[in-house]
PDB file of N, CA and C in Angstrom:
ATOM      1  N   UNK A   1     -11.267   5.456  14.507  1.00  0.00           N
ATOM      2  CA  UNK A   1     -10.738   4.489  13.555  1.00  0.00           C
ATOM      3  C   UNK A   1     -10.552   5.191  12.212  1.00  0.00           C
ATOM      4  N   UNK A   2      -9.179   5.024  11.724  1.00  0.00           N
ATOM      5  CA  UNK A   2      -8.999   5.937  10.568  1.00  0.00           C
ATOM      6  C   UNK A   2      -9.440   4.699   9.534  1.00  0.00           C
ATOM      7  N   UNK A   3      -9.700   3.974   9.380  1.00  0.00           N
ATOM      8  CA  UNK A   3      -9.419   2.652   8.290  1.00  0.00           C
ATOM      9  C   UNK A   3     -11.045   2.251   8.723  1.00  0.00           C
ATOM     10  N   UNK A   4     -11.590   2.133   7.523  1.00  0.00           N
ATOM     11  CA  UNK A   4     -13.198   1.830   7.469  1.00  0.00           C
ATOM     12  C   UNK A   4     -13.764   1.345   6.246  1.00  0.00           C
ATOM     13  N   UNK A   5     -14.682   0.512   6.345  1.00  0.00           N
ATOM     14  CA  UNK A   5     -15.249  -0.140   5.295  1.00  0.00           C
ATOM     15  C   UNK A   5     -16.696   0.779   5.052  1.00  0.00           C
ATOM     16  N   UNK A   6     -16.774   1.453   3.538  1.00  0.00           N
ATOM     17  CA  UNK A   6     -18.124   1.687   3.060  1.00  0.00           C
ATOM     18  C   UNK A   6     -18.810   0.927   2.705  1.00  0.00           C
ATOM     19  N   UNK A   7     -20.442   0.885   2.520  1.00  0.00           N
ATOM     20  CA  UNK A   7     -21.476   0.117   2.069  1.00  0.00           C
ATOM     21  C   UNK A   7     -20.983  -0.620   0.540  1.00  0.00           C
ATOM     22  N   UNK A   8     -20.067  -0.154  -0.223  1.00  0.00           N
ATOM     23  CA  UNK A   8     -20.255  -0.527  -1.480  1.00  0.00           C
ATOM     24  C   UNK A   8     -18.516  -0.885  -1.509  1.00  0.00           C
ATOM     25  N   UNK A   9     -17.978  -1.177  -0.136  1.00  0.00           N
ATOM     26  CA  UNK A   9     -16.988  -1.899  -0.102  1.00  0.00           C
ATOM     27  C   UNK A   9     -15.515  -1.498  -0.608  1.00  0.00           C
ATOM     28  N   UNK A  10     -15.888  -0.264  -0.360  1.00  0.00           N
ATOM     29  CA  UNK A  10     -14.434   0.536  -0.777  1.00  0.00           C
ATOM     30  C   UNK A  10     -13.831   0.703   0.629  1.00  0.00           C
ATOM     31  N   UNK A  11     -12.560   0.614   1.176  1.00  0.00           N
ATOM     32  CA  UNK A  11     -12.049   0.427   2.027  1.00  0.00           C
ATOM     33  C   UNK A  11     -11.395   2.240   2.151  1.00  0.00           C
ATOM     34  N   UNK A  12     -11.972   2.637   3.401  1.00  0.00           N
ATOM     35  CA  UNK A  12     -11.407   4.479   3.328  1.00  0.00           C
ATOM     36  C   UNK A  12     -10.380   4.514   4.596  1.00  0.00           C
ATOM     37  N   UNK A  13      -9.645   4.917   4.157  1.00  0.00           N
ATOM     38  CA  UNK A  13      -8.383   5.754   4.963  1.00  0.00           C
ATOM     39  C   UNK A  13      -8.483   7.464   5.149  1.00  0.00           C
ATOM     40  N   UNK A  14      -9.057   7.638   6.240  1.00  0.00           N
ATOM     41  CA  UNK A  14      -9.367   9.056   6.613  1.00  0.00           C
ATOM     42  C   UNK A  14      -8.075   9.639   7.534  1.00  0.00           C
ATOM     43  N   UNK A  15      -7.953  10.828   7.486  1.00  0.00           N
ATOM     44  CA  UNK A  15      -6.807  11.101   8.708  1.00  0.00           C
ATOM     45  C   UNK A  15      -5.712  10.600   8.897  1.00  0.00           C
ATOM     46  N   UNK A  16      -5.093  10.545  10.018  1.00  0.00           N
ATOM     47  CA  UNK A  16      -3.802   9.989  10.595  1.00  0.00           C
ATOM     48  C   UNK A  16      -3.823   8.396  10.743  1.00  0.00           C
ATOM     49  N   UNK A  17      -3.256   7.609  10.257  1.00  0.00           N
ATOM     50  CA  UNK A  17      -3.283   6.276  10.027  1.00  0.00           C
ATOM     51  C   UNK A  17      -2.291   5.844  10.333  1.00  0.00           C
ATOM     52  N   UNK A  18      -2.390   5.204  12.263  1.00  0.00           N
ATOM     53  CA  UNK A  18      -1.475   5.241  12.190  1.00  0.00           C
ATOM     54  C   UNK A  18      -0.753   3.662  12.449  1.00  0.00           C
ATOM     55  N   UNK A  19       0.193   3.495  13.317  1.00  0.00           N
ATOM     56  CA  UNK A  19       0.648   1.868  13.025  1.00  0.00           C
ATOM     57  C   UNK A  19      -0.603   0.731  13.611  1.00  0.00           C
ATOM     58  N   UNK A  20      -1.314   0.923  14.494  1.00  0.00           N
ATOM     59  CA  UNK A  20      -2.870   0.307  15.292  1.00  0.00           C
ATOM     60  C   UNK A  20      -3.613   0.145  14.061  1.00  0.00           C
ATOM     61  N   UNK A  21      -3.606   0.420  13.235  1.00  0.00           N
ATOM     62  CA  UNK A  21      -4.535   0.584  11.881  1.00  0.00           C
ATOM     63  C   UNK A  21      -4.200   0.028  10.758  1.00  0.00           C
ATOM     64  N   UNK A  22      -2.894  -0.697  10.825  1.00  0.00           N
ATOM     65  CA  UNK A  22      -2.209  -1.801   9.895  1.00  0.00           C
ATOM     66  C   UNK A  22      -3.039  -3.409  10.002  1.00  0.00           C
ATOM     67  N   UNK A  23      -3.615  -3.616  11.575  1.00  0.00           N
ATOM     68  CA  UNK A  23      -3.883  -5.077  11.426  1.00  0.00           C
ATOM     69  C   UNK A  23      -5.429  -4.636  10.508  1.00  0.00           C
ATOM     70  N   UNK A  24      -6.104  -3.677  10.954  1.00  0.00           N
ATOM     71  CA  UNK A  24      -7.603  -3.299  10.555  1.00  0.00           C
ATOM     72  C   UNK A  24      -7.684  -3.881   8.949  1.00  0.00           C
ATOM     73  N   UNK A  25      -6.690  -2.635   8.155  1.00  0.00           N
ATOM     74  CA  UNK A  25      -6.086  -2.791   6.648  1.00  0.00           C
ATOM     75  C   UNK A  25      -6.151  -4.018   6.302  1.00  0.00           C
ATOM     76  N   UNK A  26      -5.162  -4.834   6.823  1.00  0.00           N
ATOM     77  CA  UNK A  26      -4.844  -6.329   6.368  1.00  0.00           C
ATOM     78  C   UNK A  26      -6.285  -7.019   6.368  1.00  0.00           C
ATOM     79  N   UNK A  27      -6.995  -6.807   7.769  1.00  0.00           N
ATOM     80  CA  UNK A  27      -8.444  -7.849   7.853  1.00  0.00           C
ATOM     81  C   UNK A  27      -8.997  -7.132   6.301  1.00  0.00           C
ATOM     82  N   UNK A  28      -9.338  -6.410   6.185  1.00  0.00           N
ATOM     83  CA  UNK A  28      -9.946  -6.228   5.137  1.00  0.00           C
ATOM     84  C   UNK A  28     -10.332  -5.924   3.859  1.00  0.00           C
ATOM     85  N   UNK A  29      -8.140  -6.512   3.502  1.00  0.00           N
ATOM     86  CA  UNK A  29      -7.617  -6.415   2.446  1.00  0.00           C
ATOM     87  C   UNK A  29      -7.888  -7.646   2.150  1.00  0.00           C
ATOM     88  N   UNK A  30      -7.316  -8.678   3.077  1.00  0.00           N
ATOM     89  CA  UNK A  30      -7.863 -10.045   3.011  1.00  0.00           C
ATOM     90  C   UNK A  30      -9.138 -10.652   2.861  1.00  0.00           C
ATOM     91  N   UNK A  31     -10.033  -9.944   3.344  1.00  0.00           N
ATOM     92  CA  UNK A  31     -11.446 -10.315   3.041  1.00  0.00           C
ATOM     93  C   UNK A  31     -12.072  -9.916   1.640  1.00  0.00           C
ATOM     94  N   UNK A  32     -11.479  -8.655   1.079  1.00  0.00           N
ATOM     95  CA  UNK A  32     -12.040  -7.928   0.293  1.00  0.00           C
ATOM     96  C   UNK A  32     -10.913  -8.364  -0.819  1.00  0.00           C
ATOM     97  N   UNK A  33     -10.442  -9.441  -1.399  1.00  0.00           N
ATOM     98  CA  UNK A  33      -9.127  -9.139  -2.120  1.00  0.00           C
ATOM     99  C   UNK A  33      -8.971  -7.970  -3.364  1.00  0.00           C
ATOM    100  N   UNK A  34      -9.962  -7.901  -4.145  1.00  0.00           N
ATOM    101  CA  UNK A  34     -10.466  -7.149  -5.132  1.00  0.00           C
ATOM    102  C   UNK A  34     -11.039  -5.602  -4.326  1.00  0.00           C
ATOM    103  N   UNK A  35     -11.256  -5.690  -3.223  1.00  0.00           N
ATOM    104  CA  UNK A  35     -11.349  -4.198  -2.892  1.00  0.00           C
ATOM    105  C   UNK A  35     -10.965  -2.955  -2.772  1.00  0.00           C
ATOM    106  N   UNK A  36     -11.384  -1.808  -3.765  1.00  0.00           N
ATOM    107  CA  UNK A  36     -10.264  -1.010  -3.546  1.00  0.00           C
ATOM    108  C   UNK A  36     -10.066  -0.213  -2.389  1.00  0.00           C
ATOM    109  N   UNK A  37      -8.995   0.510  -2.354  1.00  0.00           N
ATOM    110  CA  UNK A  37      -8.723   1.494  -0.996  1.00  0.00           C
ATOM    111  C   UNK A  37      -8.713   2.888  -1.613  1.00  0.00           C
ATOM    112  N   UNK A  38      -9.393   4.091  -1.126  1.00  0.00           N
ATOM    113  CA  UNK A  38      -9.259   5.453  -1.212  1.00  0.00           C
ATOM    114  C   UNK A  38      -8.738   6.346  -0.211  1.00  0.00           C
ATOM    115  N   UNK A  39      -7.510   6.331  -0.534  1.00  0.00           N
ATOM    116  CA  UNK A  39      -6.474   7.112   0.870  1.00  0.00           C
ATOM    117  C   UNK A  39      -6.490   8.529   0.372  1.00  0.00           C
ATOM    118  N   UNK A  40      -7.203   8.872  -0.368  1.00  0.00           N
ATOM    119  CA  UNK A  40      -7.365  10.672  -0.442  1.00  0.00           C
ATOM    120  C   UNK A  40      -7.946  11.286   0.425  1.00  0.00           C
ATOM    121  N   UNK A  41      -8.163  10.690   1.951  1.00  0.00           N
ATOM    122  CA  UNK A  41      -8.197  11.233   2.828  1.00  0.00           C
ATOM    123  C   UNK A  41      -7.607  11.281   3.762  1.00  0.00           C
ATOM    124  N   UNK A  42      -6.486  10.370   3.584  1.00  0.00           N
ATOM    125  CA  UNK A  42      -5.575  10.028   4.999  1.00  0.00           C
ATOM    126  C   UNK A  42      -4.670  11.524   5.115  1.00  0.00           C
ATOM    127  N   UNK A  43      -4.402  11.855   6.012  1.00  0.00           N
ATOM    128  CA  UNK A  43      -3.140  13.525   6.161  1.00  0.00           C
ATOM    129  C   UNK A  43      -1.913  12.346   6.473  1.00  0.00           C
ATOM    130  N   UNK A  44      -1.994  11.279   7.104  1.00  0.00           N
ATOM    131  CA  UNK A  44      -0.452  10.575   7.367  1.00  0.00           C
ATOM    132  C   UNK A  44      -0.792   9.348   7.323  1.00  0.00           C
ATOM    133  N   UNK A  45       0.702   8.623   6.784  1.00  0.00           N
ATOM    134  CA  UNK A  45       0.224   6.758   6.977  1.00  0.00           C
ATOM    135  C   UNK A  45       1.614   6.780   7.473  1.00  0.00           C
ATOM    136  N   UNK A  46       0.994   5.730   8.626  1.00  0.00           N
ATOM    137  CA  UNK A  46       2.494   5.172   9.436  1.00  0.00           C
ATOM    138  C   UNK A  46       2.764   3.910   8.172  1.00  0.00           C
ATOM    139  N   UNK A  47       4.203   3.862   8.087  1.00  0.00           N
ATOM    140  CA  UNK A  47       5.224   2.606   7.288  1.00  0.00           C
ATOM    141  C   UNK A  47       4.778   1.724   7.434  1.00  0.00           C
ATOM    142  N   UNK A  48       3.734   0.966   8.044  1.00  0.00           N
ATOM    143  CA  UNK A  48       3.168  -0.353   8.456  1.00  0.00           C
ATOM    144  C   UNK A  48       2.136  -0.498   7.437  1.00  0.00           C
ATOM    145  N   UNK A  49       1.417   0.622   7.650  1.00  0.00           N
ATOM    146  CA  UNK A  49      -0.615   0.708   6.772  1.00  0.00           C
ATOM    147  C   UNK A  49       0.513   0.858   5.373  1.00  0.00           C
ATOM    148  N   UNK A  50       1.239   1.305   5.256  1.00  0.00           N
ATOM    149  CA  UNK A  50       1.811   1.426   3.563  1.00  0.00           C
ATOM    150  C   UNK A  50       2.623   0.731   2.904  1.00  0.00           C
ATOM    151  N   UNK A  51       3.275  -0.214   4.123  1.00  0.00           N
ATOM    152  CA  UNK A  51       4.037  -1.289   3.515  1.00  0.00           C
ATOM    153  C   UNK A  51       2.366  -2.447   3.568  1.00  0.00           C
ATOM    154  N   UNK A  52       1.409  -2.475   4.370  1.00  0.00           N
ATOM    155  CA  UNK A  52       0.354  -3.549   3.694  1.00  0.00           C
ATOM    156  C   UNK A  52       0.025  -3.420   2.494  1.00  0.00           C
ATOM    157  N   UNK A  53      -0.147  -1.671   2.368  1.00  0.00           N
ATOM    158  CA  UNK A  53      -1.349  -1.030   0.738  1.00  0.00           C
ATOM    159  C   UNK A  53       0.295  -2.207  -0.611  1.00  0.00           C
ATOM    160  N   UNK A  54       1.166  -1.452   0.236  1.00  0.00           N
ATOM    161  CA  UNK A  54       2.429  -1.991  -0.682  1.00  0.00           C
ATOM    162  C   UNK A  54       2.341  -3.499  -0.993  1.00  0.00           C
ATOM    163  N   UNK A  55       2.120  -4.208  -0.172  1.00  0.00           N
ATOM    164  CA  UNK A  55       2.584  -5.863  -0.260  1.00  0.00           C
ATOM    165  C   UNK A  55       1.034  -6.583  -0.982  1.00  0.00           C
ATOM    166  N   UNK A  56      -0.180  -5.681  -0.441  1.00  0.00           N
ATOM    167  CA  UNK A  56      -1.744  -6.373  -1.240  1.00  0.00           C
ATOM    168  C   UNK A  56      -1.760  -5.667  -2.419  1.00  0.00           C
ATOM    169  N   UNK A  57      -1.472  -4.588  -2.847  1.00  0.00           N
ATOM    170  CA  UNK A  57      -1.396  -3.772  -4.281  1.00  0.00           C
ATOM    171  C   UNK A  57      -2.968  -3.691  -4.349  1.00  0.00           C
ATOM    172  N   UNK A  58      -3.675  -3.388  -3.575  1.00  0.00           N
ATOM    173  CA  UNK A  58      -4.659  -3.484  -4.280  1.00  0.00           C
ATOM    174  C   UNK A  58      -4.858  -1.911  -4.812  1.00  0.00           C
ATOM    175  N   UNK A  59      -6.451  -1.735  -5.858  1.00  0.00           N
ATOM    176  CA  UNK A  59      -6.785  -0.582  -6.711  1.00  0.00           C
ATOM    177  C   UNK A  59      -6.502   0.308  -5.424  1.00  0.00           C
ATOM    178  N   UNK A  60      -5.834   1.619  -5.961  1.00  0.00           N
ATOM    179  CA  UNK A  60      -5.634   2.965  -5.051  1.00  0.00           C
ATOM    180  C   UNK A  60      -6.610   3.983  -5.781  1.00  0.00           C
ATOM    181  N   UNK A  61      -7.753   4.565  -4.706  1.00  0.00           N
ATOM    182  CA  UNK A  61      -8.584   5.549  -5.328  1.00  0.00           C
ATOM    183  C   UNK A  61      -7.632   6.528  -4.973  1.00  0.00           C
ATOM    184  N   UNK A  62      -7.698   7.670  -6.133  1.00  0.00           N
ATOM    185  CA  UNK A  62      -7.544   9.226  -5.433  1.00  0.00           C
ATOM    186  C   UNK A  62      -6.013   8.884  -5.353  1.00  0.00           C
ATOM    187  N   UNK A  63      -5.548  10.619  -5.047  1.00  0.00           N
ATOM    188  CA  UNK A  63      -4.039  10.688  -4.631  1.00  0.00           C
ATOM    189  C   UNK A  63      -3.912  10.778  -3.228  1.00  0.00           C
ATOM    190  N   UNK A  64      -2.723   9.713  -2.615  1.00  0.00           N
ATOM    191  CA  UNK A  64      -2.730   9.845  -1.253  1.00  0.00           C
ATOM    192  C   UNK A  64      -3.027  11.373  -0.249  1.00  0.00           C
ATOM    193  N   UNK A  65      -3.491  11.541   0.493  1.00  0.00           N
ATOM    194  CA  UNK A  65      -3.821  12.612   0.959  1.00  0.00           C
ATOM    195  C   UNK A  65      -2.227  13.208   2.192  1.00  0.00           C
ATOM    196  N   UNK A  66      -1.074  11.847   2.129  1.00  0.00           N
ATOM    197  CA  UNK A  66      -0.248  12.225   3.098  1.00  0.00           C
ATOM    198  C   UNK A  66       1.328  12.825   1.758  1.00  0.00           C
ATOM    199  N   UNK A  67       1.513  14.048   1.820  1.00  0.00           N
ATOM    200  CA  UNK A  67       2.307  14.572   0.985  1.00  0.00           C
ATOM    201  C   UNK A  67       3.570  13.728   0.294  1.00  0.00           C
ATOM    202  N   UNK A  68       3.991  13.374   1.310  1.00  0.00           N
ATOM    203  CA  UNK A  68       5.383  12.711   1.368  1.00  0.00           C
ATOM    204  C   UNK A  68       5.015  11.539   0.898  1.00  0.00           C
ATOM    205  N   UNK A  69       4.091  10.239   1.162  1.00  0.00           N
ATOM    206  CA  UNK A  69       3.670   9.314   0.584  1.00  0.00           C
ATOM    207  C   UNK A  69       3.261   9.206  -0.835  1.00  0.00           C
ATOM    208  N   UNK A  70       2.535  10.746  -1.123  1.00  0.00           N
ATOM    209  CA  UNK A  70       2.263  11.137  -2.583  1.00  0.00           C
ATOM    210  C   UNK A  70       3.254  11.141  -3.790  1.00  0.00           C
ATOM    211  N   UNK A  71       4.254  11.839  -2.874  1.00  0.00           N
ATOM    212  CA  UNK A  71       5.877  12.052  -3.530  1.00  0.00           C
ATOM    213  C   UNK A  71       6.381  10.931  -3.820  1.00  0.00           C
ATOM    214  N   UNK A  72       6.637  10.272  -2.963  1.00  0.00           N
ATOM    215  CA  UNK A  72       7.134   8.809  -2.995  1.00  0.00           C
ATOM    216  C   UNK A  72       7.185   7.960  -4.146  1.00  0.00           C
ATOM    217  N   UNK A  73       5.398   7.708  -3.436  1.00  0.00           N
ATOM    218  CA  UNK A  73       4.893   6.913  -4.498  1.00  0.00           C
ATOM    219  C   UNK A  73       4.473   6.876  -5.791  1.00  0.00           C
ATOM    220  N   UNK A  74       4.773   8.255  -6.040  1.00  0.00           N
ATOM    221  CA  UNK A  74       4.793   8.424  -7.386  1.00  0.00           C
ATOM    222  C   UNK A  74       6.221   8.199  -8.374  1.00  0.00           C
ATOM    223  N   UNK A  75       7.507   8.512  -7.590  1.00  0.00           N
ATOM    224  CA  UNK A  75       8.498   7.927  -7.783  1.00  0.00           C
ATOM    225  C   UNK A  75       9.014   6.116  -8.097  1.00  0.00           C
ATOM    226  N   UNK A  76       7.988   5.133  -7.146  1.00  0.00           N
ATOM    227  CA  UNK A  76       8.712   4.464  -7.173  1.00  0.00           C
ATOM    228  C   UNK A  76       8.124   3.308  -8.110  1.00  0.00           C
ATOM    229  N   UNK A  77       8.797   2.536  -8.608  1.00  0.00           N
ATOM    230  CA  UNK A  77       8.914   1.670  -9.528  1.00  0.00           C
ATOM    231  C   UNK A  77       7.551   0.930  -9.514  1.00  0.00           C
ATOM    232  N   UNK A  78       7.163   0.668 -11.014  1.00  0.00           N
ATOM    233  CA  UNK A  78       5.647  -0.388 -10.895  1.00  0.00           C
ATOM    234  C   UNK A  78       5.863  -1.397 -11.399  1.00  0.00           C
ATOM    235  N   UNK A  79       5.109  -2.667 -11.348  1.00  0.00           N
ATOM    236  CA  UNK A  79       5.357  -4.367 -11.838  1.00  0.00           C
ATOM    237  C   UNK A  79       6.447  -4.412 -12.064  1.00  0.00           C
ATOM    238  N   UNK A  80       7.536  -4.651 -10.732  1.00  0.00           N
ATOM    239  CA  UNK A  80       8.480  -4.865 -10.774  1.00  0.00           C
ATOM    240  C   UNK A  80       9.712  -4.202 -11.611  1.00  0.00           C
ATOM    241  N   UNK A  81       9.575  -3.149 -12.325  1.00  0.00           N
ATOM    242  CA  UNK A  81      10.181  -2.680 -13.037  1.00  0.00           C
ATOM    243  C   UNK A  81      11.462  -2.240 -12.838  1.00  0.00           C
ATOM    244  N   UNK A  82      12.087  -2.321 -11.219  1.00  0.00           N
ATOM    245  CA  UNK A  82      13.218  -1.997 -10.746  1.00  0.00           C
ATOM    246  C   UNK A  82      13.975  -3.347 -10.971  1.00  0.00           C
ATOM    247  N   UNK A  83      13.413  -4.484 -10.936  1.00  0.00           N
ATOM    248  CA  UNK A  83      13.937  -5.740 -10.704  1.00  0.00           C
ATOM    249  C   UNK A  83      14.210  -6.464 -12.010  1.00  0.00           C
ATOM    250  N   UNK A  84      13.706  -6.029 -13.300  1.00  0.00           N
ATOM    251  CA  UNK A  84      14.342  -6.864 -14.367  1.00  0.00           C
ATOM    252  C   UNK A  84      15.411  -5.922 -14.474  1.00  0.00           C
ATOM    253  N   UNK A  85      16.364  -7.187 -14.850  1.00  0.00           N
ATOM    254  CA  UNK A  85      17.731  -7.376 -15.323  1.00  0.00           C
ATOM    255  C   UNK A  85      18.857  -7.104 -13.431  1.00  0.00           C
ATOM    256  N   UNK A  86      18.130  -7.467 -12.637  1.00  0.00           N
ATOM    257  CA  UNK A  86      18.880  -7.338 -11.440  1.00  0.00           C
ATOM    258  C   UNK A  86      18.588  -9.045 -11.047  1.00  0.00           C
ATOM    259  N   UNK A  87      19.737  -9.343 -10.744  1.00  0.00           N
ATOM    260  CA  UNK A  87      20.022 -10.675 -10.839  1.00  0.00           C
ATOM    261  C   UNK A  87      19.909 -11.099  -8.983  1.00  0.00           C
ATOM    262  N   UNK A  88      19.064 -12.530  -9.081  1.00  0.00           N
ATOM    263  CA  UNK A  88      18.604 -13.105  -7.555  1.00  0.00           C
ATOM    264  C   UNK A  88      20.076 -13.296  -6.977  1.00  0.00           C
ATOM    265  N   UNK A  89      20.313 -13.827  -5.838  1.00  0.00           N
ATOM    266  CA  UNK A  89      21.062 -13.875  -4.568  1.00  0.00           C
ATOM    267  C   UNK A  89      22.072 -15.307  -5.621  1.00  0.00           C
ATOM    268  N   UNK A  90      20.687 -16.320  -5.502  1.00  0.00           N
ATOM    269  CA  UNK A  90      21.408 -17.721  -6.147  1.00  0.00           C
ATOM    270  C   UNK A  90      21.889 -17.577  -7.318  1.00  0.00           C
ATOM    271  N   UNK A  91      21.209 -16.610  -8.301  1.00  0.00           N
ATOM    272  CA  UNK A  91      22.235 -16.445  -9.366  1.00  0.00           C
ATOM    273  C   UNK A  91      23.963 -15.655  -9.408  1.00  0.00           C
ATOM    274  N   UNK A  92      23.461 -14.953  -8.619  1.00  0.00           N
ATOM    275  CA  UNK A  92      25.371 -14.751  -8.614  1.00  0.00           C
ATOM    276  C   UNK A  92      25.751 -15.494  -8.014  1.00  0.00           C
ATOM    277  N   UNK A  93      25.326 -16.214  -6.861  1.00  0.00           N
ATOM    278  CA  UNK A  93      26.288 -17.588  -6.393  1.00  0.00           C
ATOM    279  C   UNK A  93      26.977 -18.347  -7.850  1.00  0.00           C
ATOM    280  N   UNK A  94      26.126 -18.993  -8.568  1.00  0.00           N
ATOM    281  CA  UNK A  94      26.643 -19.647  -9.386  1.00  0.00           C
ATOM    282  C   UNK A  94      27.206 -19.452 -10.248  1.00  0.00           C
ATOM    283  N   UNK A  95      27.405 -17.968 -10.466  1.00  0.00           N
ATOM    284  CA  UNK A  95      28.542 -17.188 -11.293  1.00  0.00           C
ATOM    285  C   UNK A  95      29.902 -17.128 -10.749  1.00  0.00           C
ATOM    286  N   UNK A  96      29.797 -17.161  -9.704  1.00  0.00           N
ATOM    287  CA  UNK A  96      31.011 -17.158  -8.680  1.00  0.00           C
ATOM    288  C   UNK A  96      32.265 -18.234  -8.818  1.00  0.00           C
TER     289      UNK A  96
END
């Protein structure tokens, strides 16, 4: 099991993480809402375990340990910051 709960409730991502290890994440993102996760040990996260870390936001210890995820996510946009001034679906309807 790459996805594990420590005594003091930090949620660890060791190794290869891979899509089997997305429902684990969720149980105990959900239980733990405030819990953080330390993926400075994971070497890979399947798109599933990283679209959860993605959709619960919760605290990220450490730099991801999977390269490409590191890269990424250091690239991509925080509190929404891609999305102001990009206009919803229904608002251009009614411009129309």
């Amino acid at each position: 099991m790459t996805v594990r709960l420590n005594s003091d409730g930090v949620i660890i991502l060791t190794g290869e993480c891979p899509v089997e290890d997305a429902e684990t994440l969720l149980e105990h993102l959900q239980a733990r809402r405030d819990g953080p996760v330390d993926w400075s040990g994971c070497t890979a996260l399947h798109t599933a375990v990283l679209q959860i870390l993605m959709a619960a936001r919760p605290k990220l210890l450490g730099a991801c340990g999977d390269g490409f995820v590191r890269t990424w996510a250091a690239s991509a946009p925080r509190d929404g910051a891609a999305a102001k001034g990009r206009k919803r679906a229904k608002d251009r309807k009614s411009e129309s």
